[in-house]
C-alpha atoms as a PDB file:
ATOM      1  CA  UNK A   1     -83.704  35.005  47.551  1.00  0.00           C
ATOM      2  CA  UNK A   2     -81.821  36.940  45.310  1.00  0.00           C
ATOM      3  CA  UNK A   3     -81.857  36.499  41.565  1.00  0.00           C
ATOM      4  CA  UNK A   4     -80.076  38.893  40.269  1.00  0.00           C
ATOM      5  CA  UNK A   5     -77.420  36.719  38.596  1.00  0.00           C
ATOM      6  CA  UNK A   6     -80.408  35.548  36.493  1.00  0.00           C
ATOM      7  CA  UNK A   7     -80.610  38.941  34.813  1.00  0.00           C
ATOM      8  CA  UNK A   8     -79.493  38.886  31.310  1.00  0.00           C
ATOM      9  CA  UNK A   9     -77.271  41.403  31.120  1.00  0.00           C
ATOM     10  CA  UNK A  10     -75.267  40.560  33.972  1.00  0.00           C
ATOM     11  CA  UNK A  11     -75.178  37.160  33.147  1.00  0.00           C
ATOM     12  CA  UNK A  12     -73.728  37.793  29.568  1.00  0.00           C
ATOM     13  CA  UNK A  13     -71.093  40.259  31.281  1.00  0.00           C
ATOM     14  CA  UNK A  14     -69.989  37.192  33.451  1.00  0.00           C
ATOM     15  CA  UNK A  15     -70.097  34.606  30.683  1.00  0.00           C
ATOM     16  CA  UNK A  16     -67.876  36.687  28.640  1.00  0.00           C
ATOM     17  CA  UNK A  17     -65.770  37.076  31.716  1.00  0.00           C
ATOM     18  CA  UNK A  18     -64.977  33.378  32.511  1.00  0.00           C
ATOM     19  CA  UNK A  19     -64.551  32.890  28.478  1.00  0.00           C
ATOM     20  CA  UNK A  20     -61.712  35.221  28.182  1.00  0.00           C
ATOM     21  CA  UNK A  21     -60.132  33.979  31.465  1.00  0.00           C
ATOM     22  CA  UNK A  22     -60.551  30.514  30.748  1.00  0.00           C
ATOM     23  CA  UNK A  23     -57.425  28.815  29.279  1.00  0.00           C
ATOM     24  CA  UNK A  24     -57.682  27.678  25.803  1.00  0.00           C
ATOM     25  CA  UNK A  25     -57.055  23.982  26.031  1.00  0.00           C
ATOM     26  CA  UNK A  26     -57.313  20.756  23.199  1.00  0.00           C
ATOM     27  CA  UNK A  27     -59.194  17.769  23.001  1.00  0.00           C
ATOM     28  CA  UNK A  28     -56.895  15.746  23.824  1.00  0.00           C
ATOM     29  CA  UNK A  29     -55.704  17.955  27.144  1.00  0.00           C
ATOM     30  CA  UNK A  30     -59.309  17.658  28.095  1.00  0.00           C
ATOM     31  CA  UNK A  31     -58.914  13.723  27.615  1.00  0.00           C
ATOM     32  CA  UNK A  32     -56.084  13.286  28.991  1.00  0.00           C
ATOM     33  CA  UNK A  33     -57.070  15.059  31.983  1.00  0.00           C
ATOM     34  CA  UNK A  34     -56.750  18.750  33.062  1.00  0.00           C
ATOM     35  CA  UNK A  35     -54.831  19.816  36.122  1.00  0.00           C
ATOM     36  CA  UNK A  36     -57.277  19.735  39.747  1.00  0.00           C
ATOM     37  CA  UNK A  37     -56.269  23.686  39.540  1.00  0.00           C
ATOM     38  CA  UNK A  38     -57.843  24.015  36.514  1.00  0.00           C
ATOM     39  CA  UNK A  39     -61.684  24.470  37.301  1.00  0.00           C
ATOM     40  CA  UNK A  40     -62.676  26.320  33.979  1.00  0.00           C
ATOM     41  CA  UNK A  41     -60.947  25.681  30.444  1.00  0.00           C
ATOM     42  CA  UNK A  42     -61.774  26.302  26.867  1.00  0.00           C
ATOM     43  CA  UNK A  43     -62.290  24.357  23.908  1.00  0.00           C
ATOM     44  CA  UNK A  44     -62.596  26.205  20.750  1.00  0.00           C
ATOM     45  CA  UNK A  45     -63.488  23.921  17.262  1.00  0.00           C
ATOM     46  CA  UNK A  46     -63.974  26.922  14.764  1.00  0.00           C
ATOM     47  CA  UNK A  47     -61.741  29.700  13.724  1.00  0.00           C
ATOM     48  CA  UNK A  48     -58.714  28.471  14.725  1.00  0.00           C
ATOM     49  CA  UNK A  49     -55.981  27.342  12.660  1.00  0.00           C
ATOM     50  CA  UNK A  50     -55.779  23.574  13.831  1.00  0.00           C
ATOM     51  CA  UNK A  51     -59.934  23.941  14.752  1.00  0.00           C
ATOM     52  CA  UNK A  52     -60.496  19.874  15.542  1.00  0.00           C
ATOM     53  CA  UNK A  53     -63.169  19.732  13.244  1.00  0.00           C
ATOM     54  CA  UNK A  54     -66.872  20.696  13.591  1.00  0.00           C
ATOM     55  CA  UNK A  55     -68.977  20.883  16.355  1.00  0.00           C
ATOM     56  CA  UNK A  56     -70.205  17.396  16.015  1.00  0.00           C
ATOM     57  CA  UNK A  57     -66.696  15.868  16.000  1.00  0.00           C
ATOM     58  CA  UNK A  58     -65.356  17.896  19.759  1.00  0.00           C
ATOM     59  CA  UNK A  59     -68.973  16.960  20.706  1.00  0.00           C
ATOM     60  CA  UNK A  60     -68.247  13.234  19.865  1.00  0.00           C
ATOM     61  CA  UNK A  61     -64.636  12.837  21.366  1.00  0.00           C
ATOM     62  CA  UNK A  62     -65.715  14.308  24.800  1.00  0.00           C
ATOM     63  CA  UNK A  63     -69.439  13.023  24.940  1.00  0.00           C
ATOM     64  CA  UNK A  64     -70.965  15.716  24.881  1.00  0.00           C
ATOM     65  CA  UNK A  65     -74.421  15.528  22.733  1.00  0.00           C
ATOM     66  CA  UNK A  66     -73.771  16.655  19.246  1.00  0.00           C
ATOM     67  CA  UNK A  67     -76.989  17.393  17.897  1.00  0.00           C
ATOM     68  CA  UNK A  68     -77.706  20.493  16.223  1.00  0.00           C
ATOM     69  CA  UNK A  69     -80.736  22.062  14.681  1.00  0.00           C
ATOM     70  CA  UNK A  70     -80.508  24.706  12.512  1.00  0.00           C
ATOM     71  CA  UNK A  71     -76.802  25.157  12.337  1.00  0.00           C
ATOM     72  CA  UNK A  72     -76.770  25.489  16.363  1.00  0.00           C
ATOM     73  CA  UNK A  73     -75.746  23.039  18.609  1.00  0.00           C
ATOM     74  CA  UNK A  74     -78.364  21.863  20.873  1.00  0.00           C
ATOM     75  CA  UNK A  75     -77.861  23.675  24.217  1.00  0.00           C
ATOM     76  CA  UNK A  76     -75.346  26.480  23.194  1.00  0.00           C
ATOM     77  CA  UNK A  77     -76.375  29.965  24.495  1.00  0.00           C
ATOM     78  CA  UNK A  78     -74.325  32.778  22.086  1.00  0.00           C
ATOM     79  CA  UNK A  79     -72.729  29.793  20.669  1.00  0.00           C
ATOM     80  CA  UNK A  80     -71.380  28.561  23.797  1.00  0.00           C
ATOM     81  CA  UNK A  81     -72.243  24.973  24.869  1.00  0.00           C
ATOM     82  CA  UNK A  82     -71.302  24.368  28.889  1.00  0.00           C
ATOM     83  CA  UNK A  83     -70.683  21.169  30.100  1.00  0.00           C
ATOM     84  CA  UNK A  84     -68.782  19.633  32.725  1.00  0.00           C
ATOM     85  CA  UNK A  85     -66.319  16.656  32.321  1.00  0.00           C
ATOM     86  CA  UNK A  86     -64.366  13.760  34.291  1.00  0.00           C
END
């Protein structure tokens, strides 16, 4: 079988890929519920000008767990937590 998507590299290349194409969306869009044509969105909650809050609190509205340890949210690879919703 091939594994190359596993190699690090590549898969940073491709993460940063479907970050920057990935519309930047709120909260509440996400709650209210995204478009079917929408497969991949973005929810940013620091270094924005109207950031929702910390970590915790985007964590909390969407259910998403919201622990951290050490500053870094539980699950987050380059500060990126994935997570699928609805």
């Amino acid at each position: 079988k091939d594994l190359k998507f596993l190699d690090r590299l590549r898969y940073d290349q491709e993460l940063v890929a479907t970050l920057k194409a990935a519309p930047l969306v709120t909260v509440e869009e996400v709650l209210r519920g995204l478009p079917e044509f929408m497969t991949t969105a973005r929810v940013q909650y620091v270094g924005l000008r109207d950031a929702p809050g910390t970590f915790a609190d985007v964590a909390q509205q969407l259910g998403v767990m919201d622990n951290e340890k050490a500053g870094v949210p539980r699950g987050a690879y380059h500060g990126v937590v994935e997570f699928w919703y609805g």
